[in-house]
Protein backbone atom coordinates (compact mmCIF):
# COMPACT_ATOMS: atom_id res chain seq x y z
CA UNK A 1 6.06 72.07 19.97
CA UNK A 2 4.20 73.43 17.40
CA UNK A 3 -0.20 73.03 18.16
CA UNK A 4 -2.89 74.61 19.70
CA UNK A 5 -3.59 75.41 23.12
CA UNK A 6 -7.00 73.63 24.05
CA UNK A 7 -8.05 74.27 27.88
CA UNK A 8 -5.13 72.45 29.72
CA UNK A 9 -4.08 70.51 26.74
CA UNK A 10 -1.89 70.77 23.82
CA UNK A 11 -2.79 69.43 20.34
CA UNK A 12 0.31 69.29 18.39
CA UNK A 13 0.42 67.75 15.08
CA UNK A 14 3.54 65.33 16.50
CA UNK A 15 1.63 64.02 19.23
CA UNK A 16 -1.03 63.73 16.76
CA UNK A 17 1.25 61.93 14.15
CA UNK A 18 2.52 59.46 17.20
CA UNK A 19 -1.24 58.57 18.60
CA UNK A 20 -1.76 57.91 14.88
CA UNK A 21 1.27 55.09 14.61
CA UNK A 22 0.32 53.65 17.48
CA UNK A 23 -3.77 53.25 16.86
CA UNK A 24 -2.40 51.72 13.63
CA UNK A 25 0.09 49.21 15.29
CA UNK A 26 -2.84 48.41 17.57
CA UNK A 27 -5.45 47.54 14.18
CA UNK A 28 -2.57 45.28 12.51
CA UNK A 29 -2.25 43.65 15.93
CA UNK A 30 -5.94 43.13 16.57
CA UNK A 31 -6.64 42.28 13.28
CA UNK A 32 -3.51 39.57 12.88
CA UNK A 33 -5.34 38.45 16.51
CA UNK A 34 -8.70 37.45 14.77
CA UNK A 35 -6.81 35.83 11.82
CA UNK A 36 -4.94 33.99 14.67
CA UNK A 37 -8.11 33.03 16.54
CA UNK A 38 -9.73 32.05 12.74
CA UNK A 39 -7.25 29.77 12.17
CA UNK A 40 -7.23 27.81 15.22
CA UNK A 41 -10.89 27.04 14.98
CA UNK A 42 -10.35 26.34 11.28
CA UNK A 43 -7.57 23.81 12.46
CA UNK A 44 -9.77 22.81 15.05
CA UNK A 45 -13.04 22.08 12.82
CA UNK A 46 -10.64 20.25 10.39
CA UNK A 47 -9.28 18.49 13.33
CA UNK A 48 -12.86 17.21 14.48
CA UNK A 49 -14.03 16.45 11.15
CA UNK A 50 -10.73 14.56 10.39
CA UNK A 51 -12.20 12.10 13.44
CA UNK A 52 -14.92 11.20 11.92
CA UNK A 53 -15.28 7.91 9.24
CA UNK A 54 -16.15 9.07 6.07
CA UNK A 55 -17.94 6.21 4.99
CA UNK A 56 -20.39 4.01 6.87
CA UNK A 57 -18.35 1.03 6.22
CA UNK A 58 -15.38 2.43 8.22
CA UNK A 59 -17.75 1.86 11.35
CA UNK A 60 -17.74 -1.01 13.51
CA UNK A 61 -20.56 -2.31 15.73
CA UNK A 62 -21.52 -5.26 17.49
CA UNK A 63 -23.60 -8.84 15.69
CA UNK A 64 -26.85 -9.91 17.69
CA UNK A 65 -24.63 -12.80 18.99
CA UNK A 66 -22.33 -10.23 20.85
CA UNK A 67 -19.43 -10.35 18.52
CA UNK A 68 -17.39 -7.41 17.31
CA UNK A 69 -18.31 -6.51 13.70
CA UNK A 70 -16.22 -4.04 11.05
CA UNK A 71 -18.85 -2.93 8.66
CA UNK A 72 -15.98 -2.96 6.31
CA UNK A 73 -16.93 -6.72 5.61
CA UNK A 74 -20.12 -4.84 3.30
CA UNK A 75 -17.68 -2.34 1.75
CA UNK A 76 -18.54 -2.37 -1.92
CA UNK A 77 -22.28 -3.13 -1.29
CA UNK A 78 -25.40 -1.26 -1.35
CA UNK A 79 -26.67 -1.55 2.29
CA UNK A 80 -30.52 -0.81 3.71
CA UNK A 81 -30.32 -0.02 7.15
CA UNK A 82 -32.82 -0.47 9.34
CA UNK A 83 -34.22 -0.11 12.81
CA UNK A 84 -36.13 -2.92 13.76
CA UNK A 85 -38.71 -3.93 16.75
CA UNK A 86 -40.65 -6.90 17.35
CA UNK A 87 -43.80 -5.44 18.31
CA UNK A 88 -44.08 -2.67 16.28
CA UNK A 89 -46.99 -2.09 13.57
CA UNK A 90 -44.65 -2.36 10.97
CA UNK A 91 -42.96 -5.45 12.15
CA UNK A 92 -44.35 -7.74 9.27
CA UNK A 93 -41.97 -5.38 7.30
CA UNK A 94 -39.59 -8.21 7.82
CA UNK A 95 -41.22 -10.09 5.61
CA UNK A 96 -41.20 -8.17 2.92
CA UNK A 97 -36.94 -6.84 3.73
CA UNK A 98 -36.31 -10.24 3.30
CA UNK A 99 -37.63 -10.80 -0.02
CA UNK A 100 -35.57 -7.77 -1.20
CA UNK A 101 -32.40 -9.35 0.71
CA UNK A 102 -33.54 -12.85 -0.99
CA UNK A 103 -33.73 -11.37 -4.38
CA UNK A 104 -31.16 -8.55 -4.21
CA UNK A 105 -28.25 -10.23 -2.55
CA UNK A 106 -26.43 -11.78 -5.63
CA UNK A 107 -26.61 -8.16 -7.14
CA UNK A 108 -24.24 -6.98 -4.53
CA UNK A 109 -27.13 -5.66 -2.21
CA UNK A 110 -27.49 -6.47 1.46
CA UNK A 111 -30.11 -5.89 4.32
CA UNK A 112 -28.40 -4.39 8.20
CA UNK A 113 -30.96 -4.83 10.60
CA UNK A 114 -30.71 -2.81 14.66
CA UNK A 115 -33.06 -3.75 16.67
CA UNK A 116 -33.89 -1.17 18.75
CA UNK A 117 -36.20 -0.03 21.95
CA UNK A 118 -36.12 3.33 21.81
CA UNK A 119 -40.11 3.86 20.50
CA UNK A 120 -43.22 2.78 22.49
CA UNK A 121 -40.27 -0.05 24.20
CA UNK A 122 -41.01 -2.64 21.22
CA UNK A 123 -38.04 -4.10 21.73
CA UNK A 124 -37.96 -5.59 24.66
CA UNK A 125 -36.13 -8.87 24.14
CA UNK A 126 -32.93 -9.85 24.69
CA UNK A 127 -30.58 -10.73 21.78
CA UNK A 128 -31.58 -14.58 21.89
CA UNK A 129 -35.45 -13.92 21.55
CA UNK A 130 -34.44 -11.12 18.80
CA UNK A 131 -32.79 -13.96 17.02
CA UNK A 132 -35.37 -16.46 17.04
CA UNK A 133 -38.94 -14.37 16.53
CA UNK A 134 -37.30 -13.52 13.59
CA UNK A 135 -35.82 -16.76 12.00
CA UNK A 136 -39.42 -17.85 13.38
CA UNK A 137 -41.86 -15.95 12.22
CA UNK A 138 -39.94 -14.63 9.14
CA UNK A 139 -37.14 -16.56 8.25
CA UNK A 140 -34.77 -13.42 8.64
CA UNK A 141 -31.32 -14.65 7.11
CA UNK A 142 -30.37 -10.89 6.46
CA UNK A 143 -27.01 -9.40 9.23
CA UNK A 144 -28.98 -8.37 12.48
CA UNK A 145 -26.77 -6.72 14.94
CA UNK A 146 -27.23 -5.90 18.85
CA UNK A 147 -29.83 -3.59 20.36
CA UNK A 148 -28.95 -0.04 19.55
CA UNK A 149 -30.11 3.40 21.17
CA UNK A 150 -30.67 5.24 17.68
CA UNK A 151 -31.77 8.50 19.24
CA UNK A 152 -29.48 11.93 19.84
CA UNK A 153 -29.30 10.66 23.62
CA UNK A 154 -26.82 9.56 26.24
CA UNK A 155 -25.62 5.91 24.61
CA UNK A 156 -26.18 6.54 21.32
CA UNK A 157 -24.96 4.30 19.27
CA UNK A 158 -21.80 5.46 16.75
CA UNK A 159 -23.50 3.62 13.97
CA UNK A 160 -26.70 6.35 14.50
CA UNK A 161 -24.84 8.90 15.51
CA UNK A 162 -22.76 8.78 12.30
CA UNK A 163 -26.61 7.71 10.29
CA UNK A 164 -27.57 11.28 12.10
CA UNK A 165 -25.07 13.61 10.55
CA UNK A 166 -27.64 13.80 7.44
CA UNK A 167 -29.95 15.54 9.13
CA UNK A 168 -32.39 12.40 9.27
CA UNK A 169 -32.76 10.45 12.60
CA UNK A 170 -35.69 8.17 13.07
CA UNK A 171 -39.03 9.05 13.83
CA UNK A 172 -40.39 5.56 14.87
CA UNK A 173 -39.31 1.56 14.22
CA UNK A 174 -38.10 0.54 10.50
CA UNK A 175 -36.75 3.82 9.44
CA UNK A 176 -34.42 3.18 6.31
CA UNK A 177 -31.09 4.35 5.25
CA UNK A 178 -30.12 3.49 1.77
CA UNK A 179 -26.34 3.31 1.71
CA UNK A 180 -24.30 3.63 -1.95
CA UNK A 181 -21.41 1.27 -2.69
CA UNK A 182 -19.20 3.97 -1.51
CA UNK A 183 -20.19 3.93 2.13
CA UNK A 184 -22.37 7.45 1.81
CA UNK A 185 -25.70 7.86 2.33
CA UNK A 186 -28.02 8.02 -0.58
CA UNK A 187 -31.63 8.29 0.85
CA UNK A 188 -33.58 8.21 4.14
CA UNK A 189 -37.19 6.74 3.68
CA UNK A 190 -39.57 6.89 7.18
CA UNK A 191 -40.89 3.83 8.64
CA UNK A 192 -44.49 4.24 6.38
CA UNK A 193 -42.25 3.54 3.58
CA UNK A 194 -42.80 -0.30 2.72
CA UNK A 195 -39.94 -2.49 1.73
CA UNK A 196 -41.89 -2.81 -1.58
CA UNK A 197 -42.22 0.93 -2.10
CA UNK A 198 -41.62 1.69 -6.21
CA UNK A 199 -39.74 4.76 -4.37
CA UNK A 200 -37.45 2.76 -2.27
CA UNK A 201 -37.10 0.11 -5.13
CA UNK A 202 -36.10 2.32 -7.88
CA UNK A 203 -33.84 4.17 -5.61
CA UNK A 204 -32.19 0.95 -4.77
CA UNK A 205 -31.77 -0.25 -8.43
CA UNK A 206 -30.56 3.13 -8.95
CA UNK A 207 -27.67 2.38 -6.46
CA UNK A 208 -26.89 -0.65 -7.50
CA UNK A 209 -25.50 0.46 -11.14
């Protein structure tokens, strides 16, 4: 063998030529490895993502008298929804969602309220006393739909957790979601925005061309 004598060690340029090939066999393995690994998260992202509706009207939930209900039946619509509470600050917010729901409807516009507890517990009532404080005190003729847990917590409701994929969860009671005809989410306005709001209002109009 043709090399160099190095201590106890020999250096030839065919050993040299054979630790090359193999350090090279090793990098096309390693790297085919990581393209491997790549696509199998890829595949696995897609896979996840594939699980999830891609419109809000592919969800389904439950109606404040305990029946199942396929948001589907609003597919085509421009929805506002809305996390509600009876004793809230902004409860008389009602009054003023159901004079857009009142005056909107026949324009293909429609109101999805969801009661929830989750801030100071403001909604403490059960689904019957839901019901009636607000056909009571402000003639709510709008969908309502059971209690919900809208927060990024154990029970979580699918209809949030899907609302929460925006970015935008809510803050406090009557936090809106304007949803377009095509099930996606156009804007989030925070509870301080009133049902009146020119923002909210042209936003709505806007969705409802």
């Amino acid at each position: 063998m043709r090399g160099t004598h190095v201590g106890t060690m020999w250096i030839g340029s065919e050993r040299i030529g054979r630790v090359a090939q193999v350090a090279v066999f090793a990098a096309i393995a390693a790297i085919a490895a990581i393209g491997l690994g790549r696509a199998v998260v890829i595949a696995s992202d897609d896979a996840k993502g594939a699980a999830v509706p891609q419109s809000f009207y592919d969800l389904n939930t439950t109606k404040l008298s305990g029946e199942p209900a396929a948001l589907k039946e609003y597919q085509g619509k421009v929805a506002l929804v809305v996390n509600t509470a009876s004793k809230c600050g902004y409860t008389p917010q009602y009054k003023g969602l159901q004079s857009l729901y009142t005056e909107l409807a026949p324009r293909g516009f429609v109101i999805l309220g969801f009661p929830s507890n989750d801030f100071g517990g403001q909604e403490p009532g059960t689904a019957e006393e839901i019901k009636t404080f607000c056909e009571l005190n402000y003639k709510v003729t709008f969908p309502m739909f059971s209690k919900v847990v809208t927060q990024a917590t154990e029970g979580q409701s699918p209809i949030y957790a899907w609302l929460g994929r925006s970015g935008d969860l809510p803050k406090w009671n009557f936090s809106k979601y304007l949803i377009g005809r095509d099930g996606k989410i156009v804007a989030f306005f925070p509870s301080k925005v009133a049902p009146d709001a020119p923002e909210l209002r042209q936003a709505i109009e806007q969705a409802l061309k």
